[in-house]
N, C-alpha and C. Protein backbone atom coordinates (compact mmCIF):
# COMPACT_ATOMS: atom_id res chain seq x y z
N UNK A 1 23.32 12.73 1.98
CA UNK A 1 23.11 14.17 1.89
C UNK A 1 24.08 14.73 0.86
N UNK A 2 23.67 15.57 0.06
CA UNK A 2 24.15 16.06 -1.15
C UNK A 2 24.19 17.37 -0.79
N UNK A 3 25.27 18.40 -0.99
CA UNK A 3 25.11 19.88 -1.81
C UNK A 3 25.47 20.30 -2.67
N UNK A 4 24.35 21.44 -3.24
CA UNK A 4 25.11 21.71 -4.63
C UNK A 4 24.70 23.35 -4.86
N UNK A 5 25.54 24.05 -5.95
CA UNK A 5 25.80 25.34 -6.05
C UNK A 5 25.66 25.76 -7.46
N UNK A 6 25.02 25.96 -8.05
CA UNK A 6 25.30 27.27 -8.69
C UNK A 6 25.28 28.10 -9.21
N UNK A 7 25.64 28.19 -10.92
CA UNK A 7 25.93 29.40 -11.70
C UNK A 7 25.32 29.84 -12.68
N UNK A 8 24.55 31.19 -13.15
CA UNK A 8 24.35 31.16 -14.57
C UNK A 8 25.23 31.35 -15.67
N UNK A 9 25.38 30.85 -16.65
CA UNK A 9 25.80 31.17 -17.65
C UNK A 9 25.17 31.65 -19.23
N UNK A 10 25.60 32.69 -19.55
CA UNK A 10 25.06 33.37 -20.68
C UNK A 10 26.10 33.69 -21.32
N UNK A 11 25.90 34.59 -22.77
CA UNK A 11 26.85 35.13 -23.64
C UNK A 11 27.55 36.62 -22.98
N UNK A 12 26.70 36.45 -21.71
CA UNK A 12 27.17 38.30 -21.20
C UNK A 12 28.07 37.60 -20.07
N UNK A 13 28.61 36.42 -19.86
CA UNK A 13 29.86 36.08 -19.01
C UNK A 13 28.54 34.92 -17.68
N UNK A 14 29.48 34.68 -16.70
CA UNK A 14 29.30 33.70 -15.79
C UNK A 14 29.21 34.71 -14.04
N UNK A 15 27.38 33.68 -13.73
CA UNK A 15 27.71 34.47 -12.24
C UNK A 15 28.17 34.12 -11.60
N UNK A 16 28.57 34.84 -10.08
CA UNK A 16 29.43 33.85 -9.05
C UNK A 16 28.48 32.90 -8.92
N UNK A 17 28.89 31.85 -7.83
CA UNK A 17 28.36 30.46 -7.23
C UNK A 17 27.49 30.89 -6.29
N UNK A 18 26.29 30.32 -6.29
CA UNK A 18 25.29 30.23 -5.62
C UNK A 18 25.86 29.87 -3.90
N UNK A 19 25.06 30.34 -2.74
CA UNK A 19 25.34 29.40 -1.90
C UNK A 19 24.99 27.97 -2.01
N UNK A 20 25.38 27.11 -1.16
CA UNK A 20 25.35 25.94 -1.41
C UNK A 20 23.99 25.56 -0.86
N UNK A 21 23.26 24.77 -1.62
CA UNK A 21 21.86 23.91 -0.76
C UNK A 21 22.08 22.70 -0.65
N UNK A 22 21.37 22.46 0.11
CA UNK A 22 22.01 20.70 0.84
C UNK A 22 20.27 20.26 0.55
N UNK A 23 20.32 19.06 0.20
CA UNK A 23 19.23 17.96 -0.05
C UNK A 23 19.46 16.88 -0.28
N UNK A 24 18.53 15.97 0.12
CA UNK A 24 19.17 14.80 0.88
C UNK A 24 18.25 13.52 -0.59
N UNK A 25 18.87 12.16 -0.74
CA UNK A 25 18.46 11.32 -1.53
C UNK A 25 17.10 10.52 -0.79
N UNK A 26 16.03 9.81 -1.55
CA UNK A 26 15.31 9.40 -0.50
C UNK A 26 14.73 7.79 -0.63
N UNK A 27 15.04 7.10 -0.28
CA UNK A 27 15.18 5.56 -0.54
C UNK A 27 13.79 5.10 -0.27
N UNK A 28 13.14 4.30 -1.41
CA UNK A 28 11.53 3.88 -1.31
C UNK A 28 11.69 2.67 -0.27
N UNK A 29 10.48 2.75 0.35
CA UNK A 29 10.65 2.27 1.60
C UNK A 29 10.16 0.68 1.05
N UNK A 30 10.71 -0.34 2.41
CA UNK A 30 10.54 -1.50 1.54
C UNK A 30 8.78 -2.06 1.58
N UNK A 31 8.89 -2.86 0.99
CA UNK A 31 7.45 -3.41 0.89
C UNK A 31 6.98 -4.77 2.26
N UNK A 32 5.81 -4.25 2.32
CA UNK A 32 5.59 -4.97 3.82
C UNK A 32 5.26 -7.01 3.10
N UNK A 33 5.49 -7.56 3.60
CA UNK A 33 5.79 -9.27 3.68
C UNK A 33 4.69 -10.00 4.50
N UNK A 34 4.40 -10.88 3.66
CA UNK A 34 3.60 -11.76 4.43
C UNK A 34 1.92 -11.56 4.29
N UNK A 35 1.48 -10.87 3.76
CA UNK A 35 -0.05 -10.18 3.88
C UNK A 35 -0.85 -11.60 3.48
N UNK A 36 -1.67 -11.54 3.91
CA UNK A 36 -2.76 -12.92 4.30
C UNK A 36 -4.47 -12.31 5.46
N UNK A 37 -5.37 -13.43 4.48
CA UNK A 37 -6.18 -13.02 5.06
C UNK A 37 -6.66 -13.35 6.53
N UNK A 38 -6.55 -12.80 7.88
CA UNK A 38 -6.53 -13.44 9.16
C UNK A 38 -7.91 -14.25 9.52
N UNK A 39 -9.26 -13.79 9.06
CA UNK A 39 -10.19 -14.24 9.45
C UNK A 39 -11.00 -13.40 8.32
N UNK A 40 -12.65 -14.43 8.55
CA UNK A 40 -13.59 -13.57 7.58
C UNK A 40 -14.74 -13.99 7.82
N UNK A 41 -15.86 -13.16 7.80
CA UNK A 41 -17.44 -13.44 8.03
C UNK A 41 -17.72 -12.92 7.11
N UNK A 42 -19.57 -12.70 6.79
CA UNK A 42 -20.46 -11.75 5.71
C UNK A 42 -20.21 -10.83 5.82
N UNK A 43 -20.00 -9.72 6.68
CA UNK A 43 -20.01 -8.36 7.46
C UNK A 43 -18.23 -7.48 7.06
N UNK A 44 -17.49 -8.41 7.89
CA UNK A 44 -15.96 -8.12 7.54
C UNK A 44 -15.13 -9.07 7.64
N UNK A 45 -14.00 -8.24 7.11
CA UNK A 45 -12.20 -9.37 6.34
C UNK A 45 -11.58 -8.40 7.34
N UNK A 46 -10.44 -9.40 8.27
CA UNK A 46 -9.35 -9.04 8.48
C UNK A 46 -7.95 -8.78 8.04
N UNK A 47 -6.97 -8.57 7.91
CA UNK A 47 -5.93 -9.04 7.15
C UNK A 47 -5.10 -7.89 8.00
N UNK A 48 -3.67 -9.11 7.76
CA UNK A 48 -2.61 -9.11 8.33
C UNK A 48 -1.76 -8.80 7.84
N UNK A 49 0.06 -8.17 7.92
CA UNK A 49 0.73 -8.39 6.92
C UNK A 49 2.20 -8.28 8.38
N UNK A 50 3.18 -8.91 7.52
CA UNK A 50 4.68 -8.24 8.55
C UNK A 50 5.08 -6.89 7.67
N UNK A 51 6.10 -6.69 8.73
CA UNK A 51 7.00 -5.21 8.34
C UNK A 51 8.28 -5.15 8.89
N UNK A 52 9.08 -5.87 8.54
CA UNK A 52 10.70 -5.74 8.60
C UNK A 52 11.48 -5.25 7.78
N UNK A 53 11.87 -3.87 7.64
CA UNK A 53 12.37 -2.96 6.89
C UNK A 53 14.48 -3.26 7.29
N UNK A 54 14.55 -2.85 6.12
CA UNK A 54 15.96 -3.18 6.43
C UNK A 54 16.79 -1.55 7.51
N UNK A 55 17.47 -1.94 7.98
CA UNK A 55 17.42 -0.13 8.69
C UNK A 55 17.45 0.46 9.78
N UNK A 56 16.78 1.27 9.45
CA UNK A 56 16.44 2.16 10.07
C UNK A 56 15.60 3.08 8.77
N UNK A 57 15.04 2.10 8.17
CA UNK A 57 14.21 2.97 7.30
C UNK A 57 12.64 2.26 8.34
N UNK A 58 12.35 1.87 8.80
CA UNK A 58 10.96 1.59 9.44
C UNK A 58 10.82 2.55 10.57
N UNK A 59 11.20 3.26 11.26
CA UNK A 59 10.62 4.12 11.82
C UNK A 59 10.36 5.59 11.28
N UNK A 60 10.60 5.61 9.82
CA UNK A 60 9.62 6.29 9.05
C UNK A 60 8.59 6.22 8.53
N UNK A 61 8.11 5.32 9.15
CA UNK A 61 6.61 4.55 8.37
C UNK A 61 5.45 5.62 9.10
N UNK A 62 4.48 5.96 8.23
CA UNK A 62 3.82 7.62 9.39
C UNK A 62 2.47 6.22 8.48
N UNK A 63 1.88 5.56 7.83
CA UNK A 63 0.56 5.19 7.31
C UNK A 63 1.18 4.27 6.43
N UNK A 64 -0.12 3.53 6.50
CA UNK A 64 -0.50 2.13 5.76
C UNK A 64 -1.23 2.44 4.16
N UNK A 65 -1.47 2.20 3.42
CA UNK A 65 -1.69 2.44 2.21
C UNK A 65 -2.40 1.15 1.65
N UNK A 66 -3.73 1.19 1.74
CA UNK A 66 -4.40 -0.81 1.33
C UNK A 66 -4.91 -0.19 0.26
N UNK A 67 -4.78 -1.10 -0.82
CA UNK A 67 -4.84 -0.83 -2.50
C UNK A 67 -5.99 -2.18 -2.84
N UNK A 68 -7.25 -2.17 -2.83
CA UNK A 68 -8.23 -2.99 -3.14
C UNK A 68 -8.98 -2.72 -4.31
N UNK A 69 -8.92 -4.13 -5.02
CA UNK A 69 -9.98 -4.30 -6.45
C UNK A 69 -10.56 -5.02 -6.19
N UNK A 70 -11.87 -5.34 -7.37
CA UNK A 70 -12.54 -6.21 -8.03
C UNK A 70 -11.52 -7.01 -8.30
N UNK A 71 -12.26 -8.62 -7.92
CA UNK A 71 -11.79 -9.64 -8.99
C UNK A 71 -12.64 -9.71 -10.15
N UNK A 72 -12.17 -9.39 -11.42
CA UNK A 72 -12.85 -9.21 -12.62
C UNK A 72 -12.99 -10.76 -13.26
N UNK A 73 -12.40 -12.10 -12.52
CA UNK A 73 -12.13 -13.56 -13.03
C UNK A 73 -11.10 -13.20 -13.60
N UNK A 74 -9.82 -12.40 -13.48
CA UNK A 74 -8.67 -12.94 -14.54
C UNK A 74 -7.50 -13.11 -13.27
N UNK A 75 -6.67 -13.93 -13.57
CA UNK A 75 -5.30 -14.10 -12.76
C UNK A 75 -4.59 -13.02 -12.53
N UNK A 76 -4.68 -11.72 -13.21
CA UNK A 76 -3.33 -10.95 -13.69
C UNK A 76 -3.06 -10.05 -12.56
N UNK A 77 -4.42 -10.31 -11.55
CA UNK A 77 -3.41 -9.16 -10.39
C UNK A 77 -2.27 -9.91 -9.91
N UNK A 78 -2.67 -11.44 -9.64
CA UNK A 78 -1.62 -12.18 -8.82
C UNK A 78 -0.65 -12.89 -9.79
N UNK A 79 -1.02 -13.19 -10.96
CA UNK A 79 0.82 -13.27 -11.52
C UNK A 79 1.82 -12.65 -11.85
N UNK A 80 1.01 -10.70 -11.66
CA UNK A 80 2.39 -9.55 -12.12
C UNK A 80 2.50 -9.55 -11.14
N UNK A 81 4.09 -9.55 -10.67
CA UNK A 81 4.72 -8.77 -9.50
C UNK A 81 4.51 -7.29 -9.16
N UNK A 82 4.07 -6.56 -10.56
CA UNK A 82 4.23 -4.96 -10.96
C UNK A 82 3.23 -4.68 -10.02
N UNK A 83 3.06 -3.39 -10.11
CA UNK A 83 1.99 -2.51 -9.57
C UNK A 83 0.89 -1.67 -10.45
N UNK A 84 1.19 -2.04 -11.90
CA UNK A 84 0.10 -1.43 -12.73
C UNK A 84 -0.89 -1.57 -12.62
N UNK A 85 -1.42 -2.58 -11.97
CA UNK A 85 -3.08 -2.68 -11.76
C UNK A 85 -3.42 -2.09 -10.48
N UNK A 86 -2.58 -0.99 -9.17
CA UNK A 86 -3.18 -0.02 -8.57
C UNK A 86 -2.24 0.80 -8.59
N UNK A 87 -2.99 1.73 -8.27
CA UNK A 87 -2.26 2.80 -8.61
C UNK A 87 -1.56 3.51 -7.34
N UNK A 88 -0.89 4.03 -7.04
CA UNK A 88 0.46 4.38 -5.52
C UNK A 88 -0.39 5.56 -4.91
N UNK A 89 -0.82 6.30 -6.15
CA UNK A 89 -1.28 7.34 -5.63
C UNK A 89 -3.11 7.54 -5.17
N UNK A 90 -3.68 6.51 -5.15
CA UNK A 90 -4.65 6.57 -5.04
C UNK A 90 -5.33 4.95 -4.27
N UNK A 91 -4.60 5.22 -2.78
CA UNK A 91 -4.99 4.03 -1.86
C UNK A 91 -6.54 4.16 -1.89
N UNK A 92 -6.98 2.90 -1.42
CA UNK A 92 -8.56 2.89 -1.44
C UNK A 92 -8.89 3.15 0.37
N UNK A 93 -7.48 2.86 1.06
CA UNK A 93 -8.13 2.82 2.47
C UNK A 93 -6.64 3.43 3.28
N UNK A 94 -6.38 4.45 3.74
CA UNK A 94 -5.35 4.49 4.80
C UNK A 94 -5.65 4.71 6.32
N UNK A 95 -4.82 3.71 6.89
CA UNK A 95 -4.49 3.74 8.43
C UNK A 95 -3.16 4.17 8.87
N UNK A 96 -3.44 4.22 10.16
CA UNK A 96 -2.12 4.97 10.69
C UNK A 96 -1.46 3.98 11.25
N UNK A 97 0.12 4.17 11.10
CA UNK A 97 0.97 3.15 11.00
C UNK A 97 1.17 2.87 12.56
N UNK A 98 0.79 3.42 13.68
CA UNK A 98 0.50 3.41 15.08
C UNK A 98 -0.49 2.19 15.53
N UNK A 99 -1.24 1.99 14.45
CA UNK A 99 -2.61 1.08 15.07
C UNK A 99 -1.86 -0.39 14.62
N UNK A 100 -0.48 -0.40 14.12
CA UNK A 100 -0.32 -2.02 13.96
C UNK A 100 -0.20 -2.56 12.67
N UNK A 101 0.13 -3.81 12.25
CA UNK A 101 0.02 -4.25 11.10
C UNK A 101 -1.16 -5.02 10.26
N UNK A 102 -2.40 -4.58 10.80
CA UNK A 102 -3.44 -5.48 10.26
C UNK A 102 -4.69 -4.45 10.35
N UNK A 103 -5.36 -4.94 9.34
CA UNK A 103 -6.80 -4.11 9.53
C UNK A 103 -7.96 -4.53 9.05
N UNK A 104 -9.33 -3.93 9.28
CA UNK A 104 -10.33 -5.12 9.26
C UNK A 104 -11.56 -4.08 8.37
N UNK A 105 -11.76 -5.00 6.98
CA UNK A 105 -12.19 -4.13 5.85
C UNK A 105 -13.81 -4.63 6.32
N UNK A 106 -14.92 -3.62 6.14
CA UNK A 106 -16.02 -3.43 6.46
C UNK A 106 -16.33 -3.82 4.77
N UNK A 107 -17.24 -4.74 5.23
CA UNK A 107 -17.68 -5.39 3.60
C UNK A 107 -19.30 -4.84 3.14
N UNK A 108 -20.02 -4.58 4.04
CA UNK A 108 -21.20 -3.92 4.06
C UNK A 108 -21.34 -3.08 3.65
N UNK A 109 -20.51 -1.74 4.85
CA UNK A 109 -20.18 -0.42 4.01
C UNK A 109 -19.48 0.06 3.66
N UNK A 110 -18.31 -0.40 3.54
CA UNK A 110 -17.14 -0.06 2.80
C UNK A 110 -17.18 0.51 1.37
N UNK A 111 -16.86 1.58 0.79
CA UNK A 111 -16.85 2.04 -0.30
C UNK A 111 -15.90 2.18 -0.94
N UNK A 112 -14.27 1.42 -0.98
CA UNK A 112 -13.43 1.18 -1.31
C UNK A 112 -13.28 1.06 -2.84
N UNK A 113 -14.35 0.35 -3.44
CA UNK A 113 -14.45 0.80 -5.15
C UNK A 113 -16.21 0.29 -5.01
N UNK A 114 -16.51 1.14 -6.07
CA UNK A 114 -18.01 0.99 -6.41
C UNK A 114 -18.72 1.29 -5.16
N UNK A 115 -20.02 0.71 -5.22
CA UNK A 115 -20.80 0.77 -4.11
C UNK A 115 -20.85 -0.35 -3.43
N UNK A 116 -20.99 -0.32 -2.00
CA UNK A 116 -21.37 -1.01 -1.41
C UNK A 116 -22.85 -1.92 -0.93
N UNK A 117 -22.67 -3.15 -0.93
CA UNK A 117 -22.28 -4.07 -0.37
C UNK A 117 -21.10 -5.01 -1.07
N UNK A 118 -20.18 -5.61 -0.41
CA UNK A 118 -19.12 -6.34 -1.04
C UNK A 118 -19.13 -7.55 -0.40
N UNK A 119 -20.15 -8.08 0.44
CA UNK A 119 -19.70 -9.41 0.71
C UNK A 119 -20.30 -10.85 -0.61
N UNK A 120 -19.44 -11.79 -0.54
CA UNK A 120 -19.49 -12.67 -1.12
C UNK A 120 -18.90 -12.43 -2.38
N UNK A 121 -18.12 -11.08 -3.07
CA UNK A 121 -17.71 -10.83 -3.79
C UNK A 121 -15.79 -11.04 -4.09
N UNK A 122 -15.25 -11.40 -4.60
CA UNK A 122 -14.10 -11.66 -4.40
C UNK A 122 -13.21 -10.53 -4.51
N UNK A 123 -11.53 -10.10 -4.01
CA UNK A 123 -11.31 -9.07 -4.30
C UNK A 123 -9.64 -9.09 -3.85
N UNK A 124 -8.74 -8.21 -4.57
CA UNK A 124 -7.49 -8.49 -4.50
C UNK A 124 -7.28 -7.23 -3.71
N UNK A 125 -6.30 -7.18 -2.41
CA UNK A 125 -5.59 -6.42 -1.61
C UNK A 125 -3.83 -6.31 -1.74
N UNK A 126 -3.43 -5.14 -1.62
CA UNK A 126 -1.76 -5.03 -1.31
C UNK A 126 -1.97 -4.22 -0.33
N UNK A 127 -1.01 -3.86 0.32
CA UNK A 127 -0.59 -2.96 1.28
C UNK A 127 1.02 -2.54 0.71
N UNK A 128 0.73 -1.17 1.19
CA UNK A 128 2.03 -0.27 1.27
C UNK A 128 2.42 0.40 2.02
N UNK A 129 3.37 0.44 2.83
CA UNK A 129 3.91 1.84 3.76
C UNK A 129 3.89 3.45 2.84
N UNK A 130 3.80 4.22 3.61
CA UNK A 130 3.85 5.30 3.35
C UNK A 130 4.74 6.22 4.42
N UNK A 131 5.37 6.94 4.30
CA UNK A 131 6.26 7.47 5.41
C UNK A 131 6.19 9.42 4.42
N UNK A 132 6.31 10.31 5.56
CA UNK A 132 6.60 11.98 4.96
C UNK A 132 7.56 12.14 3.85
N UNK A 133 9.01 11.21 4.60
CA UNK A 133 9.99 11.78 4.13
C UNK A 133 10.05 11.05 2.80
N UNK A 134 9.80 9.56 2.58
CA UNK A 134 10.05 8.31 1.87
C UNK A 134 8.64 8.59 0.62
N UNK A 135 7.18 8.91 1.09
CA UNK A 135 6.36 8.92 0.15
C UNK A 135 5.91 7.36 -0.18
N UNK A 136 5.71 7.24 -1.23
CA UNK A 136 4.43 5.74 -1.02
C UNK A 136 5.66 4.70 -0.98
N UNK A 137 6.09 3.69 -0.10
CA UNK A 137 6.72 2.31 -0.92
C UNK A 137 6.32 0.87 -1.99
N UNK A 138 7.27 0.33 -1.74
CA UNK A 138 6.84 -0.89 -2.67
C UNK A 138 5.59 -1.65 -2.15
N UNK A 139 4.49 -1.59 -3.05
CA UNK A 139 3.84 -2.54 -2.74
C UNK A 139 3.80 -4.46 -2.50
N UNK A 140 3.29 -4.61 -1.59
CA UNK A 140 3.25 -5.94 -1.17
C UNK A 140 2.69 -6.84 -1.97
N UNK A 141 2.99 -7.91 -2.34
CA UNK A 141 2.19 -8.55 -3.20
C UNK A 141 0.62 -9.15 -2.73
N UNK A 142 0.34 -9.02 -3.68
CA UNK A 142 -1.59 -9.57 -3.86
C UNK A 142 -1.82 -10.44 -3.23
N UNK A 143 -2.84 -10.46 -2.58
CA UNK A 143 -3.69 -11.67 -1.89
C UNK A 143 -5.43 -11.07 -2.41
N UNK A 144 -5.74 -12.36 -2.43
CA UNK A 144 -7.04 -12.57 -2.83
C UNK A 144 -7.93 -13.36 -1.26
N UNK A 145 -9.29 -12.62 -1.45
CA UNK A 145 -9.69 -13.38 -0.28
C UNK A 145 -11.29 -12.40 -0.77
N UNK A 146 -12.25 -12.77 0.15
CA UNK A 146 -13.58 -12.10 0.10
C UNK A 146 -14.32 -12.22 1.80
N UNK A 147 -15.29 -11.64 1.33
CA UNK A 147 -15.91 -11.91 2.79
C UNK A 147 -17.44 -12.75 2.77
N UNK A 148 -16.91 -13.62 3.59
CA UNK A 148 -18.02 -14.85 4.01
C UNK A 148 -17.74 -15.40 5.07
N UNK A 149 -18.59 -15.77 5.67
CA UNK A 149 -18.73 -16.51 6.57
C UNK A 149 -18.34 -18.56 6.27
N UNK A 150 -18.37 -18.68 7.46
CA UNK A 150 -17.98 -20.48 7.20
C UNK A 150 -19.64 -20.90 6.61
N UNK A 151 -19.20 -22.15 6.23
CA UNK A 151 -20.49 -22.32 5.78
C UNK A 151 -21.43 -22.88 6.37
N UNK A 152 -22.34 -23.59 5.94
CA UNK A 152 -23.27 -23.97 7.67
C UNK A 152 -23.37 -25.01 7.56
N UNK A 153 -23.24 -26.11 8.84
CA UNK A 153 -23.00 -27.56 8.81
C UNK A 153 -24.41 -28.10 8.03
N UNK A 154 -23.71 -29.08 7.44
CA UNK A 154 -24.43 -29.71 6.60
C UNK A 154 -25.49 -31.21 7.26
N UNK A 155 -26.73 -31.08 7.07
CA UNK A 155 -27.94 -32.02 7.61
C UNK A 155 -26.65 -32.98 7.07
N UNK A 156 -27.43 -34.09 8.14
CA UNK A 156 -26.56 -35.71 8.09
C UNK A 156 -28.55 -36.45 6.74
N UNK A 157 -27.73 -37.49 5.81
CA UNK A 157 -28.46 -37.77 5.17
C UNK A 157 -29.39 -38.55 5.82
């Protein structure tokens, strides 16, 4: 917590000091660990992630923030660490940080980018906390996964 005060200054002299306002610094919250896909059929993808914040910064977590693309065939979501390929401010899906660490993307109708249907299509996910005070955190790194089902046992020759 910081305060600070003060003054104008011009060529016609200096005013007194402001009262003091107090405002506080605000530390980006950390990025959730571990994200993986839990299960998957034609219909829907589950996915999982941990959340061990260093702190007492995790019980500011108020929403989840899932950041989903197209796989266009290039590597580059999953070899930048960065976040330039989504954008912080424009999650494709938020949940509330009450329901847990995992959530289960509707591949049918989900409208997350483009139109729907998305199964059998491939597609890169992060997750981010989001908290009031904190605002979006670090995103989690990329996982790739799609939705399908297992495949169907194969006739004996």
């Amino acid at each position: 917590v910081f305060q600070a005060r003060y003054a104008v200054v011009s060529l016609a002299g200096e005013s007194p000091l402001s009262s003091a306002s107090v405002f506080r610094t605000v530390v980006k919250l950390a990025k959730p660990t571990g994200l993986h896909v839990q299960w998957s059929t034609d219909d829907a993808m589950g996915l999982g992630w941990q959340w061990s914040p260093e702190g007492r910064i995790g019980s500011e977590v108020d929403k989840w923030y899932i950041f989903i693309m197209p796989d266009d065939g290039s590597q580059l979501f999953n070899l930048r660490p960065d976040d330039h390929y989504f954008s912080p401010e424009s999650p494709s899906l938020i949940t509330d940080a009450s329901e847990g660490t995992h959530i289960t993307l509707d591949c049918v109708n989900g409208t997350w980018f483009g139109e729907a249907p998305h199964f059998q299509k491939p597609l890169w996910v992060r997750v981010a906390a989001y908290g009031v005070r904190g605002g979006v955190g670090h995103m989690s790194d990329a996982v790739r996964g799609f939705c399908a089902g297992p495949p169907d046992r194969p006739d004996p020759p």
